[in-house]
Protein backbone atom coordinates (compact mmCIF):
# COMPACT_ATOMS: atom_id res chain seq x y z
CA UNK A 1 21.96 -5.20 23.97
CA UNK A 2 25.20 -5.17 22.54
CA UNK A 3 25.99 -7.50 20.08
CA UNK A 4 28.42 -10.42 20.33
CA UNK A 5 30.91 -11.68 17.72
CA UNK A 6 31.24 -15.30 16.90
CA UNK A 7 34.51 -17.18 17.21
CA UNK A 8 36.03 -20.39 16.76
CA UNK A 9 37.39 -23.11 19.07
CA UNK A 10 40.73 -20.98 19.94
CA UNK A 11 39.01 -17.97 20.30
CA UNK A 12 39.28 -15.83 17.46
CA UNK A 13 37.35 -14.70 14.73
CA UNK A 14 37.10 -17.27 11.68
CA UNK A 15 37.76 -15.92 7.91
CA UNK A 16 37.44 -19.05 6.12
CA UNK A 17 34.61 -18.69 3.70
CA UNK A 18 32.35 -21.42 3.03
CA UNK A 19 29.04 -21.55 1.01
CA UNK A 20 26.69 -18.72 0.01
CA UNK A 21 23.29 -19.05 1.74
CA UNK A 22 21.10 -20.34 -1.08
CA UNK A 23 17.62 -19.55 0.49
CA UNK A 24 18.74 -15.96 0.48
CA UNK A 25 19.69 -16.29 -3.60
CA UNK A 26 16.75 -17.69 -4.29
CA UNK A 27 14.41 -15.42 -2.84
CA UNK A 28 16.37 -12.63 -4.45
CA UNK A 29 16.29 -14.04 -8.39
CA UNK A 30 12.87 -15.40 -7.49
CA UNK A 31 11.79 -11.66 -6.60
CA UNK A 32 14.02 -10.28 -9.14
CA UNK A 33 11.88 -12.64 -11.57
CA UNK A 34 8.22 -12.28 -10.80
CA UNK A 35 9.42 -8.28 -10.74
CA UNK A 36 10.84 -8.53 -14.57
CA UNK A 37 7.61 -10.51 -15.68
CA UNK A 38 5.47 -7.95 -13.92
CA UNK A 39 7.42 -4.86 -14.97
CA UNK A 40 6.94 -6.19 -18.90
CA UNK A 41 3.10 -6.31 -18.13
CA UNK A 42 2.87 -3.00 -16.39
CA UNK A 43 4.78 -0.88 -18.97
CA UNK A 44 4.09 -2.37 -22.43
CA UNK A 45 1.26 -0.31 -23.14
CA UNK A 46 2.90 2.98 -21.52
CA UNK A 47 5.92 2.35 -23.30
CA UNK A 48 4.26 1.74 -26.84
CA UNK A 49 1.91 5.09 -26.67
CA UNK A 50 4.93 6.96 -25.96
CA UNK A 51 7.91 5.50 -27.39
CA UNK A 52 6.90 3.26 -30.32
CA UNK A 53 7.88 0.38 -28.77
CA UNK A 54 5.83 -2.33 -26.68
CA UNK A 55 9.85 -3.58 -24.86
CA UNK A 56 11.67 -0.28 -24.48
CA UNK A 57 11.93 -0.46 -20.37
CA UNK A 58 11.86 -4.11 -19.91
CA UNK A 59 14.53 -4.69 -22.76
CA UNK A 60 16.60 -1.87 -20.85
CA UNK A 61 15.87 -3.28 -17.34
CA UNK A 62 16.70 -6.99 -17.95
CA UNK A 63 19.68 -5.70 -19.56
CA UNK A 64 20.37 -3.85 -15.82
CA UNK A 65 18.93 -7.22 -14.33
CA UNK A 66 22.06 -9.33 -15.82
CA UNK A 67 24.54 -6.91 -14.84
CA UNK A 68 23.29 -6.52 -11.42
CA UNK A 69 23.10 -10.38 -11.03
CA UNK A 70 26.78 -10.47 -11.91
CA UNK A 71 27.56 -7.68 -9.65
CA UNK A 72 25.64 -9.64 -7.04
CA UNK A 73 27.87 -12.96 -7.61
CA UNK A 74 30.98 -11.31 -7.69
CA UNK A 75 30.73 -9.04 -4.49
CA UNK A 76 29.41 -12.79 -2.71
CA UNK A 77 33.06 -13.99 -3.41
CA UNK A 78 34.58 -10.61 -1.53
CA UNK A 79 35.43 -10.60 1.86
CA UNK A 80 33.10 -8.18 3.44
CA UNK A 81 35.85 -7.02 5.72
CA UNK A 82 37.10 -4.58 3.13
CA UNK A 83 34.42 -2.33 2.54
CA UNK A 84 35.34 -1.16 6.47
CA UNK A 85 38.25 0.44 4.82
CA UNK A 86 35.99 2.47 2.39
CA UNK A 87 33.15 3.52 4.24
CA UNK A 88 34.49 7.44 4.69
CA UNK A 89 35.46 8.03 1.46
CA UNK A 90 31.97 6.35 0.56
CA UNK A 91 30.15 8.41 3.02
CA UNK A 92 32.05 11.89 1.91
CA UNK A 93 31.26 11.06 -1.80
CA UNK A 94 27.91 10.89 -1.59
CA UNK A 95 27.25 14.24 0.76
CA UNK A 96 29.22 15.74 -2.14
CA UNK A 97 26.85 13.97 -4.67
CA UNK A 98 23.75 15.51 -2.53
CA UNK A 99 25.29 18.86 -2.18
CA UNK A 100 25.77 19.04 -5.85
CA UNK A 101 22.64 17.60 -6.38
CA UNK A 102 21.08 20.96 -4.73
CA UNK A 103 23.04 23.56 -7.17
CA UNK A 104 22.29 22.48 -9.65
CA UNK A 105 19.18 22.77 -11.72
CA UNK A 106 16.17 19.72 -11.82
CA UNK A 107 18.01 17.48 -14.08
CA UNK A 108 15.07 15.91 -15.35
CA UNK A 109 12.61 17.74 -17.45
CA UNK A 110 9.10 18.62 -16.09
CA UNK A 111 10.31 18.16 -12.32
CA UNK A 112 10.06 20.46 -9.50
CA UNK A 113 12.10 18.44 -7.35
CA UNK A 114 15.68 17.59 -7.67
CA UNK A 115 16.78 14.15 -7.18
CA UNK A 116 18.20 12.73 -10.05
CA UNK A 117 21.64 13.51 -11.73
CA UNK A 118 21.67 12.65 -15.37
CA UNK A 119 25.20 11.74 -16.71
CA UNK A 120 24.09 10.31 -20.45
CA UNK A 121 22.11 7.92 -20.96
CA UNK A 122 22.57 6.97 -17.32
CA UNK A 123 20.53 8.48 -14.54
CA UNK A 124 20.66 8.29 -10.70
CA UNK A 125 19.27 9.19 -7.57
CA UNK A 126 22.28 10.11 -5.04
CA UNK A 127 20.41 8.58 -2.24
CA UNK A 128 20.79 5.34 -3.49
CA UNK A 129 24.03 5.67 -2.81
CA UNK A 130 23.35 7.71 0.64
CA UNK A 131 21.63 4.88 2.41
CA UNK A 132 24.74 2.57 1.33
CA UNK A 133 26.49 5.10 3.09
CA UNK A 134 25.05 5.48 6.08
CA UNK A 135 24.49 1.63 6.81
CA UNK A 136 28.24 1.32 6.19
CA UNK A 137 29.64 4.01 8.26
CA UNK A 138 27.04 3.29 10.69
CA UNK A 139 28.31 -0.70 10.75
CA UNK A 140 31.95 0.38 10.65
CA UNK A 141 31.13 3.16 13.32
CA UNK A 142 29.06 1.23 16.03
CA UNK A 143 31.34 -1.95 15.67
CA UNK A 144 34.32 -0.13 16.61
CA UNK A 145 32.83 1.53 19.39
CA UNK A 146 30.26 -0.63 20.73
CA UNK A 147 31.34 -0.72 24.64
CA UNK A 148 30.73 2.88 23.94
CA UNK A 149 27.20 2.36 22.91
CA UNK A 150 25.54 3.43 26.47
CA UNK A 151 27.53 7.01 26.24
CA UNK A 152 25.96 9.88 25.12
CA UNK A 153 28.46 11.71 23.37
CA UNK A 154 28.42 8.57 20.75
CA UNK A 155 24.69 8.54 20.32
CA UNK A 156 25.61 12.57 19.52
CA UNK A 157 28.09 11.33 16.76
CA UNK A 158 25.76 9.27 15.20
CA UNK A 159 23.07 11.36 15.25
CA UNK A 160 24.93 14.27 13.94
CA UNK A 161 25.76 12.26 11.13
CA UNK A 162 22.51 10.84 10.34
CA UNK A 163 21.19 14.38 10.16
CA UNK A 164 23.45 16.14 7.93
CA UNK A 165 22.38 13.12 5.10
CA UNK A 166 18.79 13.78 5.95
CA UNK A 167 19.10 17.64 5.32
CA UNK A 168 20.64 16.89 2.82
CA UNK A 169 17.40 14.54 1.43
CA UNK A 170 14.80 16.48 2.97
CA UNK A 171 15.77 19.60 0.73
CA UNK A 172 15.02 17.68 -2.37
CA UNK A 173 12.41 17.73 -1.80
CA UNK A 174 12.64 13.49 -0.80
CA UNK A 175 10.53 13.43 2.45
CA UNK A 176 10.13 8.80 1.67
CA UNK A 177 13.86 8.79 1.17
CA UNK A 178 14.74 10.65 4.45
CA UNK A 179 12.22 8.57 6.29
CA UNK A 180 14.19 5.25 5.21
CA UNK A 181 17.49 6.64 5.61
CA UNK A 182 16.42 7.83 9.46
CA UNK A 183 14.50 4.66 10.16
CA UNK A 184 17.80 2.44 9.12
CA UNK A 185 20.00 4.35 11.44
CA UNK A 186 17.41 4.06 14.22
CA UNK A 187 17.96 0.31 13.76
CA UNK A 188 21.42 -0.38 13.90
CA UNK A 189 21.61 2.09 17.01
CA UNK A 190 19.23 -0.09 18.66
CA UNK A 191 20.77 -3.32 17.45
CA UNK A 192 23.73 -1.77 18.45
CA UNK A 193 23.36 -1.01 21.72
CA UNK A 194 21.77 2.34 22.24
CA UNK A 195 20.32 2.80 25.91
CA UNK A 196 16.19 3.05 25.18
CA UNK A 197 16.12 6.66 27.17
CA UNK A 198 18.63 8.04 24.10
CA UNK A 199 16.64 6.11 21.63
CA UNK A 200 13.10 7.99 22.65
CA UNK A 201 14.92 11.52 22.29
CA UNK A 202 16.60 10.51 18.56
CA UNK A 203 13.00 9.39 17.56
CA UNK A 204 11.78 12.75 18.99
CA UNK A 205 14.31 14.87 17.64
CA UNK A 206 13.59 12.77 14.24
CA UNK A 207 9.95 12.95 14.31
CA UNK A 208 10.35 16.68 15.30
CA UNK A 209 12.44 17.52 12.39
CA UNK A 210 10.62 16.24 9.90
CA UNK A 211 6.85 18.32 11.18
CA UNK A 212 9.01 21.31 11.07
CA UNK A 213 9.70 20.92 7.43
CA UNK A 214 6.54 20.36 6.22
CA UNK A 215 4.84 23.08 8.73
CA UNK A 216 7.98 25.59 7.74
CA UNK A 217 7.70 25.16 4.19
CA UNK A 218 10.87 23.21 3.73
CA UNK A 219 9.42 20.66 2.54
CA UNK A 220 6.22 22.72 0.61
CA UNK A 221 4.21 20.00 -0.90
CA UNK A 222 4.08 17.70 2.17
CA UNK A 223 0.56 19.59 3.77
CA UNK A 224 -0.82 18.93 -0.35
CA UNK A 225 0.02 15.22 0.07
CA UNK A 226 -1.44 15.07 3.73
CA UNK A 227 -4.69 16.72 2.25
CA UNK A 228 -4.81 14.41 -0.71
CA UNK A 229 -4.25 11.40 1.33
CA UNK A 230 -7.34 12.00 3.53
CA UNK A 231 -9.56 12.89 0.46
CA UNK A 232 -7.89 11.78 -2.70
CA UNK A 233 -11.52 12.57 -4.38
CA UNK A 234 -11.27 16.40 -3.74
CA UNK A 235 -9.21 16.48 -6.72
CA UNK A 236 -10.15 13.82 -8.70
CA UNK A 237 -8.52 14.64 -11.91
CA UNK A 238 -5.38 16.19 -10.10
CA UNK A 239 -3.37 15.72 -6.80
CA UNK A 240 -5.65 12.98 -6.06
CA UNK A 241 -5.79 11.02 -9.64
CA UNK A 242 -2.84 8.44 -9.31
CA UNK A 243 -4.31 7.33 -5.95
CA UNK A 244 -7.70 7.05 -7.21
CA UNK A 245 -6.58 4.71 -9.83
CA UNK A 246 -4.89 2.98 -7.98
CA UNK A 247 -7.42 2.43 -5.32
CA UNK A 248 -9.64 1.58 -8.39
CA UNK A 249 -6.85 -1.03 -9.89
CA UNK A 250 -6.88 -2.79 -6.65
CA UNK A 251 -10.13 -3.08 -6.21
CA UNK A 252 -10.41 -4.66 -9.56
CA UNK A 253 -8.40 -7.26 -9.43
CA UNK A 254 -10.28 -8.69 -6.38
CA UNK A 255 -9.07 -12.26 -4.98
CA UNK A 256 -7.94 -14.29 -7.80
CA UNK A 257 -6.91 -11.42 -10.18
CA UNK A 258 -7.92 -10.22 -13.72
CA UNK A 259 -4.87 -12.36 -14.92
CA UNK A 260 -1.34 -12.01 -15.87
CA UNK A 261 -1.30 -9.16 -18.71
CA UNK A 262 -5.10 -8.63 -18.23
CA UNK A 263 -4.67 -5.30 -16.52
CA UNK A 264 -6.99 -2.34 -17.40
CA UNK A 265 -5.66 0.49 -15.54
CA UNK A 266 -2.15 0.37 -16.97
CA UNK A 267 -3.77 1.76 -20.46
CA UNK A 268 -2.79 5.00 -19.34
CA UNK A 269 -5.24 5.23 -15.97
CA UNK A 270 -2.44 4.80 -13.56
CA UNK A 271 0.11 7.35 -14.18
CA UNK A 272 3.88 5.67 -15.02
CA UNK A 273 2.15 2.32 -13.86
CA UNK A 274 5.71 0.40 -14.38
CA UNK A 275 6.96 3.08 -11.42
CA UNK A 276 6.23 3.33 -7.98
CA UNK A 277 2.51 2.24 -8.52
CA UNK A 278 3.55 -0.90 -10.08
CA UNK A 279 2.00 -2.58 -7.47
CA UNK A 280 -1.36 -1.48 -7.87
CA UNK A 281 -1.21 -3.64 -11.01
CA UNK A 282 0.27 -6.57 -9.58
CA UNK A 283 -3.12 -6.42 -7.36
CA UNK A 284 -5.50 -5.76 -10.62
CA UNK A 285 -3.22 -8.73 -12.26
CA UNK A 286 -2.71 -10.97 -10.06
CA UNK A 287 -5.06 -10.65 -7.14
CA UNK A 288 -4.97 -10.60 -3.34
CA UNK A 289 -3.72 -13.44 -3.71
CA UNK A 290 -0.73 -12.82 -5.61
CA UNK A 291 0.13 -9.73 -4.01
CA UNK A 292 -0.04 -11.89 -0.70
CA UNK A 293 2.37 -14.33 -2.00
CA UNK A 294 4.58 -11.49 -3.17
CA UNK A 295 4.97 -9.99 0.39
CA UNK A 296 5.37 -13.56 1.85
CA UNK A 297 8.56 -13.22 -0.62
CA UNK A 298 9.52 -10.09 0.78
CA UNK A 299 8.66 -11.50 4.79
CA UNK A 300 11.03 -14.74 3.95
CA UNK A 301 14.04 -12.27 2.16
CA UNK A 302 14.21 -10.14 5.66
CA UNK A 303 13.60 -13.05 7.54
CA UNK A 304 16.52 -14.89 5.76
CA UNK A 305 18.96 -11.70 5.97
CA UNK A 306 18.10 -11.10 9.78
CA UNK A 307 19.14 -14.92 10.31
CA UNK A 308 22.40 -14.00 8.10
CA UNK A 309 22.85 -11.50 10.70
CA UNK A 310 22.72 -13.33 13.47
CA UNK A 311 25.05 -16.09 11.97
CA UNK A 312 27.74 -13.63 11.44
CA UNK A 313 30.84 -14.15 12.67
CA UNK A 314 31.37 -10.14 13.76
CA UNK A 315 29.38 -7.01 14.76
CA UNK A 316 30.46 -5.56 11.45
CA UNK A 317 28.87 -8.31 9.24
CA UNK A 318 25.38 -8.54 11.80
CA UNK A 319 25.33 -4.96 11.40
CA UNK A 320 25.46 -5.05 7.41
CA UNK A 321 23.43 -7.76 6.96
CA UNK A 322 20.66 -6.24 9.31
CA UNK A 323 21.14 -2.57 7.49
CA UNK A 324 20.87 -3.82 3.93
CA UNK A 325 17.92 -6.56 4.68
CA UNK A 326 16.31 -3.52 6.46
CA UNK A 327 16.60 -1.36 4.05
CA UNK A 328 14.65 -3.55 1.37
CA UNK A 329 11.89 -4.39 3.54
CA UNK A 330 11.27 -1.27 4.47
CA UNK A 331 11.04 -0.01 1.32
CA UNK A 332 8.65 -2.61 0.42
CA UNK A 333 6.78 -2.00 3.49
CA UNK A 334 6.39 1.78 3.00
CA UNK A 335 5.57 1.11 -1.25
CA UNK A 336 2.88 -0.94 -0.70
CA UNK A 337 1.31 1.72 2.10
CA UNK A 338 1.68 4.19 -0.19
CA UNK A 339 -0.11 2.26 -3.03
CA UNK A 340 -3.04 1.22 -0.82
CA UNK A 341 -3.33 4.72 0.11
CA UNK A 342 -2.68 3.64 3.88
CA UNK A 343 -0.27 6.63 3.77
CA UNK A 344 0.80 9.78 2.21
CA UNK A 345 2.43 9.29 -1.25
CA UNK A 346 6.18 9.33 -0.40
CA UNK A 347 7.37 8.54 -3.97
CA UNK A 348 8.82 5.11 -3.06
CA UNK A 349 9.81 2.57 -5.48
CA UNK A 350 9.25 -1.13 -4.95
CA UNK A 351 12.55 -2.92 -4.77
CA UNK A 352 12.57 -5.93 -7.14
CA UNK A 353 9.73 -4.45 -9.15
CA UNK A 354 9.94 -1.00 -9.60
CA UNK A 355 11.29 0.39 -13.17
CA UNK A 356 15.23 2.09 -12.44
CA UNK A 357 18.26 0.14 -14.08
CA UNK A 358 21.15 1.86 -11.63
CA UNK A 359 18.61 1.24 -8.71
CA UNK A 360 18.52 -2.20 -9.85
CA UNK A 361 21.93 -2.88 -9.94
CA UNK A 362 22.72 -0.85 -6.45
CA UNK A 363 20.24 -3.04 -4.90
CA UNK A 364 21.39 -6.40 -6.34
CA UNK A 365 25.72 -5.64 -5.38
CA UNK A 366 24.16 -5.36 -1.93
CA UNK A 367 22.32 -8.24 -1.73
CA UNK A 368 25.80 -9.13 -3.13
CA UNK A 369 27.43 -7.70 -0.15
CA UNK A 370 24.49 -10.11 2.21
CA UNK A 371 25.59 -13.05 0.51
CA UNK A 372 29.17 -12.61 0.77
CA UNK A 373 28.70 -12.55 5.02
CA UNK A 374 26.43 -15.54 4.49
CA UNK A 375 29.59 -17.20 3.10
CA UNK A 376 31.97 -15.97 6.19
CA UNK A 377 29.31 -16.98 8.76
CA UNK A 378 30.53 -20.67 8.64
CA UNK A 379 32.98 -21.13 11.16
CA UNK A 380 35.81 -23.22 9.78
CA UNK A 381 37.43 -25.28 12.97
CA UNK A 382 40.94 -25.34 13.48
């Protein structure tokens, strides 16, 4: 179903802003918080065996943490409206950042894959900035055709869009990354009115695309991760180690948790434990319980953002509000699978948590971008 904008008593669309939604804000600090204190925890011991010093990633990623927060505030106070007018130049930028990202050489040392580009002391992954893309074009796209939502040759569009990004991923290799970035324009097609027959043939095509890559060789290491998944134990001290200790972490840490800082697998058992397996630790740490609590903080964020959605005033915000919520659940979602060995390692980060200063920041100007339709959802009557 097609959505429907909201207006006022005369009819049209209201641009008064009004107030932030504060449940939203304080889910995101509180995550952003228990993710800091967790991060320190994970990474002290890591960070001292390697680098001399016990507060070298959470010194660097609370510094990221404050600017991100401010980034966050600021874009609240922006009209949403105006990132319509960007969202080609957006979208062209970062196929160019991708396409360089493939000529060039691994940027990072000891890698085999090529997803970062190093400028400095500053490093990113392009696809942060490639699923910003695609849930703004996407927005921009279906809100300005909408009545055109049933038609095929729109779906087409769309689609053709979607996949040039995710070649673009997949050839990374970044088989988690092109996963999320397929799954959120799935979404807004369906929230934006895509007819369920087109819908079944996108997923197929999507689906379809993917098996080919691994079963081609695109995408070579996808079988090894399969294999590994299924029996992490027939290479114990190899493909299969980080899993194992993580499995092992978890396990640990039972109901109530070792306690906070009490962790023995992050004394260099888990591989990078202040990465994407930072949640194995959390477990050992904190317990099922914690790590319960911690997705019930995730559940309430995208249950706060999908109600920001539906408050908006116009397709364009509900759109943005559903991509970027999306976005962070899922990526949650899809960590914490990959942790608990439910499925194949993707090499997902866990949004909040997860050691990556740029990644920090990226995430926190969109939750920026949430709040600032939260503020244009209240319909000022004239």
């Amino acid at each position: 179903m097609a959505l429907k904008g909201v207006k006022n008593k005369k009819g049209k669309l209201s641009n008064s802003p009004g107030k932030i939604d504060i449940t939203f804000l304080s889910l995101v600090l509180l995550l952003l918080t228990i993710g800091l204190i967790m991060l320190f925890s994970a990474s002290y011991a890591y960070s001292y065996t390697y680098y001399g010093n016990s507060y070298r990633f959470i010194v660097r990623q609370a510094a990221f943490a404050v600017i991100g927060v401010v980034a966050m505030l600021v874009l609240s106070r922006i009209d949403y409206h105006i990132y319509r007018k960007f969202s080609w130049p957006i979208f062209f930028g970062s196929i160019l950042l991708l396409i360089f990202l493939l000529i060039m050489p691994p940027m990072v040392s000891g890698m085999d894959v090529k997803r970062w580009i190093v400028i400095g002391p500053i490093n990113f992954q392009p696809t942060e900035i490639a699923k910003f893309a695609v849930i703004l074009l996407f927005s921009h796209l279906i809100a300005a055709n909408y009545k055109q939502m049933g038609k095929l040759k729109t779906i087409l569009l769309l689609l053709g869009i979607l996949a040039v990004v995710c070649l673009l991923v997949v050839l990374e290799p970044h088989l988690s990354a092109t996963l999320l970035i397929f799954s959120i324009g799935v979404v807004l097609l369906i929230v934006g009115g895509m007819k369920w027959l087109h819908l079944g043939g996108f997923i197929g095509i999507g689906v379809g695309g993917v098996l080919l890559a691994v079963l081609t060789g695109v995408v070579g290491y996808g079988s090894d991760r399969f294999k590994y998944w299924l029996d992490p134990w027939a290479d114990p001290m190899g493909k299969g180690y980080q899993t194992i200790q993580s499995l092992l972490a978890i396990g640990s840490g039972g109901i109530m948790g070792r306690g906070l800082g009490k962790s023995r697998q992050k004394y260099l058992w888990v591989p990078e434990p202040h990465n994407d397996f930072i949640f194995s630790i959390v477990c050992e740490e904190l317990g099922i319980i914690g790590a319960l609590i911690i997705i019930i903080l995730f559940c309430a964020l995208i249950w706060r953002g999908f109600t920001i959605a539906i408050k908006s005033q116009d397709k364009f915000g509900c759109l943005m509000a559903v991509g970027l919520t999306f976005q962070v659940g899922l990526q949650a979602i899809l960590n914490i699978l990959v942790v608990t060995n439910t499925i194949p390692n993707t090499g997902i980060s866990l949004p909040f948590f997860s050691y990556g200063g740029t990644a920090l920041v990226l995430l926190l100007a969109q939750m920026g971008i949430v709040l600032s339709i939260s503020r244009y959802s209240s319909i000022q009557k004239v």
